[in-house]
C-alpha atoms as a PDB file:
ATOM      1  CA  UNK A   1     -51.243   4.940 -36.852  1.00  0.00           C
ATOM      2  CA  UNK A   2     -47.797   6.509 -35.733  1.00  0.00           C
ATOM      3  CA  UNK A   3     -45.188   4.840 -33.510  1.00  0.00           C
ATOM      4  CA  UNK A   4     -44.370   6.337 -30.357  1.00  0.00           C
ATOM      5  CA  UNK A   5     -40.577   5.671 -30.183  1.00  0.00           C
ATOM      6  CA  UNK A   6     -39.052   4.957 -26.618  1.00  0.00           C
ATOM      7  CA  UNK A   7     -37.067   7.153 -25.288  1.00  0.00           C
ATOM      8  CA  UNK A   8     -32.892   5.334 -25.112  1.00  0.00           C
ATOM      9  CA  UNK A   9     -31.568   4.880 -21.648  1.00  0.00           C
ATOM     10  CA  UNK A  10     -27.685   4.558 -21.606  1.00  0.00           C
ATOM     11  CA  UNK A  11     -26.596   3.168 -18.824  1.00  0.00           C
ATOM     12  CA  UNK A  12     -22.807   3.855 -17.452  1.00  0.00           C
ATOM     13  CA  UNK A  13     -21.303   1.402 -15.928  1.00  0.00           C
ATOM     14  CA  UNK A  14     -18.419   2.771 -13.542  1.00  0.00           C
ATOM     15  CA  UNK A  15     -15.697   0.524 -13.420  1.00  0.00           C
ATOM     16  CA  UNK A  16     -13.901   0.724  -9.990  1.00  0.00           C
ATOM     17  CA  UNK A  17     -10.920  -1.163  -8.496  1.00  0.00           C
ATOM     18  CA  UNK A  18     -11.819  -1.954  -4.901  1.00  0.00           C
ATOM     19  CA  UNK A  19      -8.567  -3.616  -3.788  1.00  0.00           C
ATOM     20  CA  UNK A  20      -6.786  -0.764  -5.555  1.00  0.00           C
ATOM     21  CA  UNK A  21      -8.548   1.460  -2.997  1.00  0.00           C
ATOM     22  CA  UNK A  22      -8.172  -0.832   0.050  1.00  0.00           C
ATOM     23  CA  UNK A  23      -4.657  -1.029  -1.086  1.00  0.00           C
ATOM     24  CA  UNK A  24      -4.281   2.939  -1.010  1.00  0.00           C
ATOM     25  CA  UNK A  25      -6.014   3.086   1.940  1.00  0.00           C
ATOM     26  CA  UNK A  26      -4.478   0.573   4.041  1.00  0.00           C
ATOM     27  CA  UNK A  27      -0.562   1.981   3.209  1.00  0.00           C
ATOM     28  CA  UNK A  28      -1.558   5.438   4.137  1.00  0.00           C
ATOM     29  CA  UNK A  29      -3.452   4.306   7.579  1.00  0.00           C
ATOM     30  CA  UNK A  30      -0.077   2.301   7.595  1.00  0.00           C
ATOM     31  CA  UNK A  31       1.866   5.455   7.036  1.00  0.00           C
ATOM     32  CA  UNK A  32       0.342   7.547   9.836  1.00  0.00           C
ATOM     33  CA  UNK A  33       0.583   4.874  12.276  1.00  0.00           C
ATOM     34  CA  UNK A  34       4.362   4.001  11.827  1.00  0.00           C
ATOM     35  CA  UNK A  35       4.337   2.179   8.956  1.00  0.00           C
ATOM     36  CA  UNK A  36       3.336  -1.939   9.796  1.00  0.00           C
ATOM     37  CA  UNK A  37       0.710  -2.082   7.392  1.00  0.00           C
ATOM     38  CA  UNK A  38       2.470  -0.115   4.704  1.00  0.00           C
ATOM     39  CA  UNK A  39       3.698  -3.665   2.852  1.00  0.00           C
ATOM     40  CA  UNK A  40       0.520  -5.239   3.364  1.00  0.00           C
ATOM     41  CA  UNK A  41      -1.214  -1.989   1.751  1.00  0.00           C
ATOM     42  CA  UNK A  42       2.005  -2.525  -1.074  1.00  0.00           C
ATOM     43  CA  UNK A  43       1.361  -6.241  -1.768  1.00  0.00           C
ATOM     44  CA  UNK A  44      -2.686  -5.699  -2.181  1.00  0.00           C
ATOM     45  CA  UNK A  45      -1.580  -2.999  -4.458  1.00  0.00           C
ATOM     46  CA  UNK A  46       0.385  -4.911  -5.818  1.00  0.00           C
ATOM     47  CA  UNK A  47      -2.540  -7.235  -7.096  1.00  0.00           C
ATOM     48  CA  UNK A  48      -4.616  -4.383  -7.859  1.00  0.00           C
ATOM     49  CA  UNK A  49      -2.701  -2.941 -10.688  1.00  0.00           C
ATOM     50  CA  UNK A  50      -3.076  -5.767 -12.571  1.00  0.00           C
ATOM     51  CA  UNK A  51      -6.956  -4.753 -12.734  1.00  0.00           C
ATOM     52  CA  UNK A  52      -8.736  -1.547 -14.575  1.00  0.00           C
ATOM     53  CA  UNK A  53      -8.781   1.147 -13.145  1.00  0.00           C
ATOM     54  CA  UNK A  54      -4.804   1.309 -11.749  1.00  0.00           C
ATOM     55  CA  UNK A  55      -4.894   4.754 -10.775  1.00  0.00           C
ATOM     56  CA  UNK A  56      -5.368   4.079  -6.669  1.00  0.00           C
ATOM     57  CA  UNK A  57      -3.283   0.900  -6.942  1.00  0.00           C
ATOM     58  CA  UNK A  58      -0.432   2.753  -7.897  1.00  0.00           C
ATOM     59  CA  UNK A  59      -0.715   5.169  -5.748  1.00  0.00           C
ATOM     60  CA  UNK A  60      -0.866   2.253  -2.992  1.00  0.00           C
ATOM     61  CA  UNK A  61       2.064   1.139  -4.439  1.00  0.00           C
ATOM     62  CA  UNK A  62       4.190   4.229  -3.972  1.00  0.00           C
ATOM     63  CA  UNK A  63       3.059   4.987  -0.612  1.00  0.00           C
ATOM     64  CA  UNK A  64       3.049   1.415   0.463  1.00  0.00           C
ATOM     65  CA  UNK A  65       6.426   0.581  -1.156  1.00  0.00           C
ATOM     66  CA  UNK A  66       8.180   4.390   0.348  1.00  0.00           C
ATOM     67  CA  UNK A  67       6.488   3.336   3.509  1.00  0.00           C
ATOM     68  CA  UNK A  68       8.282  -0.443   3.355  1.00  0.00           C
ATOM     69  CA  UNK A  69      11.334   1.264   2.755  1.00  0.00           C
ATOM     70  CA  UNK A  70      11.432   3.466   6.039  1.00  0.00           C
ATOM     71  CA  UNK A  71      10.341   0.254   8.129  1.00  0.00           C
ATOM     72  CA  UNK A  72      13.378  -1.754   6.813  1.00  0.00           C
ATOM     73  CA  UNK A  73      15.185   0.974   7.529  1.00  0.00           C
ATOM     74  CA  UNK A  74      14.683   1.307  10.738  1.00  0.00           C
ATOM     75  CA  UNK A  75      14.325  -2.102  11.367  1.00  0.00           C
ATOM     76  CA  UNK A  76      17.752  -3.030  10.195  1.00  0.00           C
ATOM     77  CA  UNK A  77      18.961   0.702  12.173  1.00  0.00           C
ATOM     78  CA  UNK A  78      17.485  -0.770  15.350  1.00  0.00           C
ATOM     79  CA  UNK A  79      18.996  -4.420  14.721  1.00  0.00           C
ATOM     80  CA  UNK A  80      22.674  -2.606  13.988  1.00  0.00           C
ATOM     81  CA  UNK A  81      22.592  -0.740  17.414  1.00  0.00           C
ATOM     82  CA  UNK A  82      21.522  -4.249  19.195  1.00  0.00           C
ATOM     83  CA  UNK A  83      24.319  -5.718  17.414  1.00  0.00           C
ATOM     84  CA  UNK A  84      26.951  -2.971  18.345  1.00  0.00           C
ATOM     85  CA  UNK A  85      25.364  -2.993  22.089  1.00  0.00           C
ATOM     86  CA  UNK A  86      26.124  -6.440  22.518  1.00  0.00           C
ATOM     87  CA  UNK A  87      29.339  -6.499  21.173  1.00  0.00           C
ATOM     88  CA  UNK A  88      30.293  -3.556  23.141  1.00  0.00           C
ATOM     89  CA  UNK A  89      29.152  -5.412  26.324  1.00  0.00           C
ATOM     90  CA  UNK A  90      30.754  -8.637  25.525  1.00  0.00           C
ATOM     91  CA  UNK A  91      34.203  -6.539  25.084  1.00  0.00           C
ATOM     92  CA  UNK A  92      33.374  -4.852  28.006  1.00  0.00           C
ATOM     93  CA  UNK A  93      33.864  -8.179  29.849  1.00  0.00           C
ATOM     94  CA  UNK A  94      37.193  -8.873  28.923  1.00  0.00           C
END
């Protein structure tokens, strides 16, 4: 008798990063739409790279973190004209 050998099936298991991706994905939404979600898309990034595959959670942390970094910006911009319009307005008074 001869032995029929089986044919070997190699399966591939494709590692992904999910929050990696939902971290790349919510900083860029967050960068088209003025930036508010940009440090939530930088702190689930953030998490990500700690995980295989860090390709998309570094790129969520670039985008996410350059995002961050325009918000403060103009946050603190913004809060600096307040300041100087009330302090211009309280001179005023005098």
């Amino acid at each position: 008798m001869s032995q029929v050998q089986q044919p070997q099936v190699h399966i591939h298991k494709h590692e992904t990063n999910s929050l990696g991706t939902a971290g790349l994905i919510v900083s860029i939404v967050g960068l088209v739409f003025g930036g508010i979600l940009c440090p939530i898309g930088f702190l689930m990034s953030l998490i990500a790279v700690f995980k295989k595959p860090r390709g998309m959670a570094i790129g969520g942390l670039v985008i996410g973190g350059l995002g961050s970094l325009i918000v403060l910006f103009v946050l603190l911009l913004f809060g600096a004209a307040i300041a100087a319009a009330i302090v211009g307005a309280q001179a005023s008074l005098f």
